[in-house]
N, C-alpha and C. Protein backbone atom coordinates (compact mmCIF):
# COMPACT_ATOMS: atom_id res chain seq x y z
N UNK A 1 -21.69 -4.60 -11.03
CA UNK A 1 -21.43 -5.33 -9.80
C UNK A 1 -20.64 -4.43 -8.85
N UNK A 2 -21.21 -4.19 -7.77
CA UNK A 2 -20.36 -3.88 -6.34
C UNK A 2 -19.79 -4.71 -5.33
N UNK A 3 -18.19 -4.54 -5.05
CA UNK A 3 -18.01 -4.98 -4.26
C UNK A 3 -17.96 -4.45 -2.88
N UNK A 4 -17.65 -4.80 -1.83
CA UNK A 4 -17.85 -4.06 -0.67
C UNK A 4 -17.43 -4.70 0.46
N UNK A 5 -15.72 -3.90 0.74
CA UNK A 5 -14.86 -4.73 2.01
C UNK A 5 -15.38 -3.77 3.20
N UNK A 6 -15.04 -4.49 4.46
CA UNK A 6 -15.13 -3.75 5.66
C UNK A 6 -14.54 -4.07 6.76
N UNK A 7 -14.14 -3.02 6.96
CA UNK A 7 -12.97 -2.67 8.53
C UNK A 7 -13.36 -1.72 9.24
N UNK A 8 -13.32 -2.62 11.07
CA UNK A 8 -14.14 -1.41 12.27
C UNK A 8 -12.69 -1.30 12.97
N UNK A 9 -13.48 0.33 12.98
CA UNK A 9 -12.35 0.66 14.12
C UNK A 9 -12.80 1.04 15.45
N UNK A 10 -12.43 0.79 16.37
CA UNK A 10 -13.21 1.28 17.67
C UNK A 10 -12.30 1.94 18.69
N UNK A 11 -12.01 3.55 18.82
CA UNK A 11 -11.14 4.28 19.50
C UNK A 11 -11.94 4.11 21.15
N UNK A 12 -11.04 4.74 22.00
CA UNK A 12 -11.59 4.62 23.24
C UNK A 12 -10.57 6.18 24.09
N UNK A 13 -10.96 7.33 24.28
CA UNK A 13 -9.95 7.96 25.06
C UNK A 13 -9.49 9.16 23.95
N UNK A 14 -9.17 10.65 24.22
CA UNK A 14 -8.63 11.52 23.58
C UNK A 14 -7.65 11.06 22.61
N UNK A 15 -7.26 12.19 21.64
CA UNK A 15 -6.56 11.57 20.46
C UNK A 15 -5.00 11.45 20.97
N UNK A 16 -4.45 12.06 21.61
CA UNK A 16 -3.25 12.36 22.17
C UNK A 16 -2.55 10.88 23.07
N UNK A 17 -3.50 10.73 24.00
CA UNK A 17 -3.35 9.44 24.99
C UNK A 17 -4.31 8.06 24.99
N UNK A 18 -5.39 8.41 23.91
CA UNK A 18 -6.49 7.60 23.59
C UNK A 18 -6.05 6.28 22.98
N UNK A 19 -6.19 5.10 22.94
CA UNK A 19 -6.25 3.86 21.93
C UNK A 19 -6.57 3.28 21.17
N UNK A 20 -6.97 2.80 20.14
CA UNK A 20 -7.83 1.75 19.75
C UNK A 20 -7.55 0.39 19.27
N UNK A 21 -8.58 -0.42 18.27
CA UNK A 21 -8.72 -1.66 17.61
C UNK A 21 -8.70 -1.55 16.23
N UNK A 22 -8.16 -2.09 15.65
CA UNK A 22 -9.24 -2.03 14.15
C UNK A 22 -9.05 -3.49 13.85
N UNK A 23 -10.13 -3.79 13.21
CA UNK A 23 -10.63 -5.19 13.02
C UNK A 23 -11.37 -5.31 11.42
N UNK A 24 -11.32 -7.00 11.04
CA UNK A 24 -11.71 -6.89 9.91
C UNK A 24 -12.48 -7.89 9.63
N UNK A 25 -13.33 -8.44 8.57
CA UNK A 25 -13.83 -9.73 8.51
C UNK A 25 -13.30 -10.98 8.32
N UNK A 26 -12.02 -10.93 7.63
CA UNK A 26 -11.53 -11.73 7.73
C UNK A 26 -10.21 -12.10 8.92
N UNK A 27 -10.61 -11.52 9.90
CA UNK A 27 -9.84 -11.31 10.83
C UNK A 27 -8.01 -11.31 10.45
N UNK A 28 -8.07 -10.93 9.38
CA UNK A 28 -6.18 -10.48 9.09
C UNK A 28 -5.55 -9.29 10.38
N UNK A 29 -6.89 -8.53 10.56
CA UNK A 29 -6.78 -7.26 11.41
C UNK A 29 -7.78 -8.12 12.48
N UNK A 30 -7.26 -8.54 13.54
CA UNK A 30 -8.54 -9.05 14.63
C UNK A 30 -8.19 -8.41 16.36
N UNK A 31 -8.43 -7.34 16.43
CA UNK A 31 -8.54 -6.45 17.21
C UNK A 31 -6.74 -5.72 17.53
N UNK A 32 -6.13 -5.52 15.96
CA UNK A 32 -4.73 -5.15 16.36
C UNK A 32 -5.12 -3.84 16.66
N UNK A 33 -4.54 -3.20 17.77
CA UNK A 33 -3.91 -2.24 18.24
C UNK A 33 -3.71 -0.83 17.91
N UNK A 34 -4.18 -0.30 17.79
CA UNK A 34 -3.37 1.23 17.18
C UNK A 34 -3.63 2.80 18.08
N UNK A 35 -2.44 3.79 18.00
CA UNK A 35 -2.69 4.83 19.19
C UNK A 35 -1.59 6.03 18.23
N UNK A 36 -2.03 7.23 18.28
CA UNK A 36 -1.47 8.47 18.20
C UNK A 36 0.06 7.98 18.62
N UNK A 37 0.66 7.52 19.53
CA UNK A 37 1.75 7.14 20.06
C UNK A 37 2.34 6.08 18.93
N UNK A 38 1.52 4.95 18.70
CA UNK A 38 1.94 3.84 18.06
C UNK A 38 2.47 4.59 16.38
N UNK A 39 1.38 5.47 15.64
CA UNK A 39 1.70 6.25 14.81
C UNK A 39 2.75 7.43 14.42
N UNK A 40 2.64 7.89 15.42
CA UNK A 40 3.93 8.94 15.18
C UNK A 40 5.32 8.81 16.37
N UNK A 41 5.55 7.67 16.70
CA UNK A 41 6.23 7.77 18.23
C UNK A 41 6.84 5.90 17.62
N UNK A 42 6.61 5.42 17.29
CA UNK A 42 7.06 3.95 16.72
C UNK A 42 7.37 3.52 15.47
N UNK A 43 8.23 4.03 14.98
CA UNK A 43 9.02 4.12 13.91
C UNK A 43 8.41 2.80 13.03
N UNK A 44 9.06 1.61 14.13
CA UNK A 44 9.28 0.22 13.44
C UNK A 44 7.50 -0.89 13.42
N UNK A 45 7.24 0.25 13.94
CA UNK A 45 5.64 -0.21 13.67
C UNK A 45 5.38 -1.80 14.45
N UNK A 46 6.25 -2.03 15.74
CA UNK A 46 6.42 -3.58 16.19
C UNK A 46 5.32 -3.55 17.19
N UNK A 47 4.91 -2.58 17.60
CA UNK A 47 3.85 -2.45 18.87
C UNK A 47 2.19 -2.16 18.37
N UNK A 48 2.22 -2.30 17.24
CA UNK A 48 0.78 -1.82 16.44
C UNK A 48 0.71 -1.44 15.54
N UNK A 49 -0.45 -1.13 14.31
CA UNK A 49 -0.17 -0.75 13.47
C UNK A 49 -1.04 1.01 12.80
N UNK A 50 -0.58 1.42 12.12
CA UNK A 50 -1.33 2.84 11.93
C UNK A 50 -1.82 2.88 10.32
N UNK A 51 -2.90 3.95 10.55
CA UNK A 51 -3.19 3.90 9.09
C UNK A 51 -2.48 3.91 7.74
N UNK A 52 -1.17 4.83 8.59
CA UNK A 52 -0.35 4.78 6.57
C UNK A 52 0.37 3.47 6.04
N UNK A 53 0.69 2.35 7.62
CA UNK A 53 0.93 1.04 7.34
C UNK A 53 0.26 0.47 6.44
N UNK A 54 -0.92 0.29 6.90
CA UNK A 54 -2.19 -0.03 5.98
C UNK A 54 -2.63 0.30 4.79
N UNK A 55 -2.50 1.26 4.34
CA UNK A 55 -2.48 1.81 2.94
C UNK A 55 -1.13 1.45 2.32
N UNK A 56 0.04 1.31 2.79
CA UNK A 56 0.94 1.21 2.29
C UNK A 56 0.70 -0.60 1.72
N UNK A 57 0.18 -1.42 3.03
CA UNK A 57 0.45 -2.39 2.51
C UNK A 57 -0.86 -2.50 1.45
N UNK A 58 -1.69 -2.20 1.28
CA UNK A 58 -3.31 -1.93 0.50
C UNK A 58 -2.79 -1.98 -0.56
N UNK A 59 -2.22 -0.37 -1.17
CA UNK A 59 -1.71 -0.15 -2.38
C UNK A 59 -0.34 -1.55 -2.94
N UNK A 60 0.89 -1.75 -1.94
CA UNK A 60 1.43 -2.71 -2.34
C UNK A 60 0.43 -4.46 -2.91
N UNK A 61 -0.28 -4.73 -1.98
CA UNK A 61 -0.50 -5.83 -2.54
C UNK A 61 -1.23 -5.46 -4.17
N UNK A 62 -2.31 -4.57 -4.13
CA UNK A 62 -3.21 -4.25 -4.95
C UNK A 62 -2.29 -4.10 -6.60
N UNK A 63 -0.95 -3.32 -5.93
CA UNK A 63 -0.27 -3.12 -6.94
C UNK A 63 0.30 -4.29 -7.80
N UNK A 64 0.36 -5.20 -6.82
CA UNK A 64 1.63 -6.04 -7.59
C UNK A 64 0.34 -7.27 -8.02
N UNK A 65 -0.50 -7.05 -7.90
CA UNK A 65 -1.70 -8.37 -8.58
C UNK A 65 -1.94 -7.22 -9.75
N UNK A 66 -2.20 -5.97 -9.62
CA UNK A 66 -2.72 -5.42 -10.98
C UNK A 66 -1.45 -5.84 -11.65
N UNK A 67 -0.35 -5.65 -11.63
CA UNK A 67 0.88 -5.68 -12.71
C UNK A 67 1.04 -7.01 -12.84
N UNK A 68 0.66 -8.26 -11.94
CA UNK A 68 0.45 -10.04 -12.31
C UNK A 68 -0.73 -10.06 -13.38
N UNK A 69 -1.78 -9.17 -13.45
CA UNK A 69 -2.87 -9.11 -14.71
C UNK A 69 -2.14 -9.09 -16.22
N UNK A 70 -1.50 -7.40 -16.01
CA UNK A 70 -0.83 -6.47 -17.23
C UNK A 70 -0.16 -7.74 -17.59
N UNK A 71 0.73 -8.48 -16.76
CA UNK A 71 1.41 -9.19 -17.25
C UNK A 71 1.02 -10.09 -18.62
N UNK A 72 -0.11 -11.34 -17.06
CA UNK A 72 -0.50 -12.25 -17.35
C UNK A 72 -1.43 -12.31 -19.40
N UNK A 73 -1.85 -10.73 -19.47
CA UNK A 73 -2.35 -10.13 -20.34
C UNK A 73 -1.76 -10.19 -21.29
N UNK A 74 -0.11 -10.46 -21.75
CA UNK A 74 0.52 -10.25 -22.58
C UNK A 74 1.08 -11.47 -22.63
N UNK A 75 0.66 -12.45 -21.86
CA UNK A 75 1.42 -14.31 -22.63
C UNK A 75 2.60 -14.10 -21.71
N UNK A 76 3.20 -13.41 -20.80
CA UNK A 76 4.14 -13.52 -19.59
C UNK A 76 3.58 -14.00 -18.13
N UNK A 77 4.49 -14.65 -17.34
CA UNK A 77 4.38 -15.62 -16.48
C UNK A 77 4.84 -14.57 -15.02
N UNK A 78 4.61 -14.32 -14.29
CA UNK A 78 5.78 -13.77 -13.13
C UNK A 78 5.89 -14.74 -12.27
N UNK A 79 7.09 -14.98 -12.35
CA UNK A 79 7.70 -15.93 -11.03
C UNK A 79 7.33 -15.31 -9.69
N UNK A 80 8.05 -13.76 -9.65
CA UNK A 80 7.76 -12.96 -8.23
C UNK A 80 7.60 -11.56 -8.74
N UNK A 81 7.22 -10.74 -8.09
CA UNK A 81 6.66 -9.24 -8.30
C UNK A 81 6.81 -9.00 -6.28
N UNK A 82 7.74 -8.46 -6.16
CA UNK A 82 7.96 -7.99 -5.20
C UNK A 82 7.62 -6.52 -4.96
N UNK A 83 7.00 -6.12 -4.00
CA UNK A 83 6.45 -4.62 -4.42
C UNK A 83 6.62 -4.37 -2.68
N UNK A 84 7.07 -3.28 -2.59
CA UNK A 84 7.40 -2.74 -1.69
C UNK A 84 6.63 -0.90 -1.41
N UNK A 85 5.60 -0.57 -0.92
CA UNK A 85 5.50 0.61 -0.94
C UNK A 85 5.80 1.48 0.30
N UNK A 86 6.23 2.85 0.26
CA UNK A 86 6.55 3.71 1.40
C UNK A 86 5.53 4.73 1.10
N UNK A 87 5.01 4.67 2.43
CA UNK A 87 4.06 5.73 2.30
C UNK A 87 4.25 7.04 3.29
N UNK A 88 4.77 8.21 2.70
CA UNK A 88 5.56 9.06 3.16
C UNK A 88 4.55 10.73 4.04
N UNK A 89 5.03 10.84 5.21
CA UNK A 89 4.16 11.94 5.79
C UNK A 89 5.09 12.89 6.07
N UNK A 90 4.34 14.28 5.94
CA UNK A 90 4.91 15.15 6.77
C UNK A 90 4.16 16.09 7.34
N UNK A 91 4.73 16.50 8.37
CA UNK A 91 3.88 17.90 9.22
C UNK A 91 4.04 19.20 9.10
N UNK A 92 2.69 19.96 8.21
CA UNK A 92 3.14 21.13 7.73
C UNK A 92 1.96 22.18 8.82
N UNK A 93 2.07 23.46 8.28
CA UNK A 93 1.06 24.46 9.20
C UNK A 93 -0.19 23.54 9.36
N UNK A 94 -1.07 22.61 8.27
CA UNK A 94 -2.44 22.52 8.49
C UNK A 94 -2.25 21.02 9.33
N UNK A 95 -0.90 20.00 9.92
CA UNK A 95 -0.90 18.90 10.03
C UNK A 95 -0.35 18.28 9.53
N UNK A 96 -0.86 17.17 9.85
CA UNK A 96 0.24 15.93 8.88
C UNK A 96 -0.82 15.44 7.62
N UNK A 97 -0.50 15.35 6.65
CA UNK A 97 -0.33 14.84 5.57
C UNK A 97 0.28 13.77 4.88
N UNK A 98 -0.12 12.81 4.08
CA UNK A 98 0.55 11.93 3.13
C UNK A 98 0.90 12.99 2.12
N UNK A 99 2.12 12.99 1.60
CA UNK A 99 2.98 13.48 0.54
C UNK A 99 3.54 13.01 -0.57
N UNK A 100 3.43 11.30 -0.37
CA UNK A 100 4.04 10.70 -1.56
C UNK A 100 4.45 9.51 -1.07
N UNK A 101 4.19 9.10 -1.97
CA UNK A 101 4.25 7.08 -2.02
C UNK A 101 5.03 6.41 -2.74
N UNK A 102 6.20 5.95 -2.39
CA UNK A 102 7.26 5.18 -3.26
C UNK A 102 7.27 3.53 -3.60
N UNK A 103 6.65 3.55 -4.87
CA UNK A 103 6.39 1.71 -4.91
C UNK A 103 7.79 0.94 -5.43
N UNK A 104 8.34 0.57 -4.69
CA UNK A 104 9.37 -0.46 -5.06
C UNK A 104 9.12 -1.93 -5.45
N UNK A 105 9.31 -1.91 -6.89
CA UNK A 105 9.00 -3.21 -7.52
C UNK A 105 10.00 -3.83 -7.81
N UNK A 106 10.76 -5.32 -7.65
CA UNK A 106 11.29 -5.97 -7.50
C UNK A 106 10.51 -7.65 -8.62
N UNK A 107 11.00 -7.23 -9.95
CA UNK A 107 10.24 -8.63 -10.46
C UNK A 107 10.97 -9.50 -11.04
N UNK A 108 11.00 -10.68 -10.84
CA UNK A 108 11.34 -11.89 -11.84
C UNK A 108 10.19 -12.36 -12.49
N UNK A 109 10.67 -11.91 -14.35
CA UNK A 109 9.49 -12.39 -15.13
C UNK A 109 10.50 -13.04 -16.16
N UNK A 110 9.96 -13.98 -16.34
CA UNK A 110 10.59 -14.81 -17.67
C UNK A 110 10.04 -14.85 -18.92
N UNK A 111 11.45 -14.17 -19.71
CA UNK A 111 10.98 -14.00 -21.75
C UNK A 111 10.47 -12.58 -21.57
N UNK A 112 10.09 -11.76 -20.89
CA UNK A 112 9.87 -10.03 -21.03
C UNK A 112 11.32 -9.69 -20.75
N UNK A 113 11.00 -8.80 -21.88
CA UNK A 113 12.23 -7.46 -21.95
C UNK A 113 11.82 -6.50 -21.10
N UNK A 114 13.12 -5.98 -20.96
CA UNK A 114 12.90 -5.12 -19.66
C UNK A 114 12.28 -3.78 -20.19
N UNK A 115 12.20 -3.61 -21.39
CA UNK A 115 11.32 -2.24 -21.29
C UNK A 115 9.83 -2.17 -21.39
N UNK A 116 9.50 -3.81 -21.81
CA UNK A 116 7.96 -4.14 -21.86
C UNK A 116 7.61 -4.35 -20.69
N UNK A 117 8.48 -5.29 -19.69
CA UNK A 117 8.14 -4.63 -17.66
C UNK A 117 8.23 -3.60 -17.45
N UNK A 118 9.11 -2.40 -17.48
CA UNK A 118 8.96 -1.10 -17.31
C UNK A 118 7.84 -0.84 -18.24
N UNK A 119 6.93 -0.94 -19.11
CA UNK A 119 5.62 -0.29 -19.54
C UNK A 119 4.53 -0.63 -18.52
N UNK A 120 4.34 -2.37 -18.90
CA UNK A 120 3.60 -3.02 -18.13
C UNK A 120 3.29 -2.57 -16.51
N UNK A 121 4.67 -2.09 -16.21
CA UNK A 121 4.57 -1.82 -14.33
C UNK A 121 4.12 -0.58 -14.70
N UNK A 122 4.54 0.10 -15.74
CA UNK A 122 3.77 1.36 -15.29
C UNK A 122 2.39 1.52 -15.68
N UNK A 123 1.66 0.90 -16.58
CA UNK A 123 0.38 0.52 -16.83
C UNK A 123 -0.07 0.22 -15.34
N UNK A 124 0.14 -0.63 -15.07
CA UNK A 124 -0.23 -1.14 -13.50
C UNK A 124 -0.25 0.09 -12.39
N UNK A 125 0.64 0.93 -12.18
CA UNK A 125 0.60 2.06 -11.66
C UNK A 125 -0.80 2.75 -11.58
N UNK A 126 -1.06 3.09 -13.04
CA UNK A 126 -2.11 4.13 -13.38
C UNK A 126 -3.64 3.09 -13.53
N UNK A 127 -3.24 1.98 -13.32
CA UNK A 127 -4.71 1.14 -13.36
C UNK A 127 -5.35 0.35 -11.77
N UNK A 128 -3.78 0.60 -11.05
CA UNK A 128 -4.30 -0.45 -10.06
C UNK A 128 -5.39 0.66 -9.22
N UNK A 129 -6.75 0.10 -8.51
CA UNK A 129 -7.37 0.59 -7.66
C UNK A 129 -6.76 1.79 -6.50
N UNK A 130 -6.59 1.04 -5.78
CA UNK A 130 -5.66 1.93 -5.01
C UNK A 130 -5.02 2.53 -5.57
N UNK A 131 -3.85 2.69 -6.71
CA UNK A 131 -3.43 4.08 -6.97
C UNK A 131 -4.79 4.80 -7.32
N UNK A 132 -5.68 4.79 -7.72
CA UNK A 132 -6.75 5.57 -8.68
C UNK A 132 -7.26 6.28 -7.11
N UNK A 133 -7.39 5.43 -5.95
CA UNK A 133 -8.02 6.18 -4.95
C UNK A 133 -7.24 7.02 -4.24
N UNK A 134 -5.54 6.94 -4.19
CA UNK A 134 -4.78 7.68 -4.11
C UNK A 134 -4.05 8.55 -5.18
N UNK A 135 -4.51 9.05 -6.05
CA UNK A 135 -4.13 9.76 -7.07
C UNK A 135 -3.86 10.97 -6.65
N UNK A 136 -4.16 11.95 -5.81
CA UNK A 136 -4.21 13.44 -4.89
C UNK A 136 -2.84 13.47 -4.38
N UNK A 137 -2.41 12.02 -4.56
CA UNK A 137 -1.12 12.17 -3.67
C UNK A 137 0.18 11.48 -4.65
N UNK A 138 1.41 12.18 -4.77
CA UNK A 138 2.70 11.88 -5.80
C UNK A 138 2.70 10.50 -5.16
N UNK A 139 2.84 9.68 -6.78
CA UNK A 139 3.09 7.93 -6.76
C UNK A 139 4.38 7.94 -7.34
N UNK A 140 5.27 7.43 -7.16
CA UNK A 140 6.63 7.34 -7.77
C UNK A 140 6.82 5.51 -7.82
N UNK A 141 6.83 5.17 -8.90
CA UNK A 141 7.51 3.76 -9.34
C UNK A 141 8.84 3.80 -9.35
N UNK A 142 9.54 2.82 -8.85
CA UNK A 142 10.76 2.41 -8.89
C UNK A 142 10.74 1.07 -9.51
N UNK A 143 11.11 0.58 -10.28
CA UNK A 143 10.78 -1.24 -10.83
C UNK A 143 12.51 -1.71 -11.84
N UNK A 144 12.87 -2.54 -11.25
CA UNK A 144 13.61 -3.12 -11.55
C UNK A 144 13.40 -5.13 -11.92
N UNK A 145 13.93 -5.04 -13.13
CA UNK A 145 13.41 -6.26 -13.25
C UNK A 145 14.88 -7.56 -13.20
N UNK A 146 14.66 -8.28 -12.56
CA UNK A 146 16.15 -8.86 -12.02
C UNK A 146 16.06 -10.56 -12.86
């Protein structure tokens, strides 16, 4: 079985001063905003959003349902799985680059020991989708279980 999501983007104008849309089917993304400016010039990401937003939030959700599986897999319940990812760039001779991705996990699970969540999250790490499609690039788990 294949599945198969889809998101348009539609630029308008050079990359420097140019704009665009990106849009989705389920309209979560329904013609938000995005510009060279909005990306490297808007820290707080309040005026639009850019691609490493998007991956960041991709991999976070993706992450924290694969580790609600691992869980669910072992007779544990999660109350919350808070997952937080940073998705980190920098600009070297060839450009900018993603460099590394910091997933901050934040879980309340009830009756797991904390070193069977620290396995479990890291199982989840190396299984969820999105990490597997970002693998080229350093994943760092952080997981604390509260």
């Amino acid at each position: 079985m294949t599945l198969k999501r889809r998101a348009t983007a539609i630029w308008k104008g050079t990359g420097p001063d140019g704009n665009g849309s990106l849009s989705s089917i389920s309209e979560v993304l329904n013609e938000t905003p995005y510009s060279a400016a909005l990306r490297f010039q808007n820290e707080d990401g309040k005026k639009g959003t850019n691609p490493e937003e998007l991956i960041a939030a991709a991999h976070a959700g993706c992450y924290a349902m694969a580790l609600s599986f691992q869980l669910t897999n072992e007779g544990f319940t999660p109350t919350s799985l808070k997952t937080e990812a940073i998705v980190s760039m920098e600009k070297g001779d060839s450009g900018w680059s993603i460099t590394k991705i910091d997933l901050n996990l934040e879980g309340i699970v009830e009756g797991v020991s904390e070193d069977k969540f620290l396995e479990l999250a890291e199982n989840a790490k190396k299984g969820c989708p999105v990490s597997k499609a970002l693998s080229a690039v350093e994943i760092e788990l952080h997981a604390r279980l509260s």
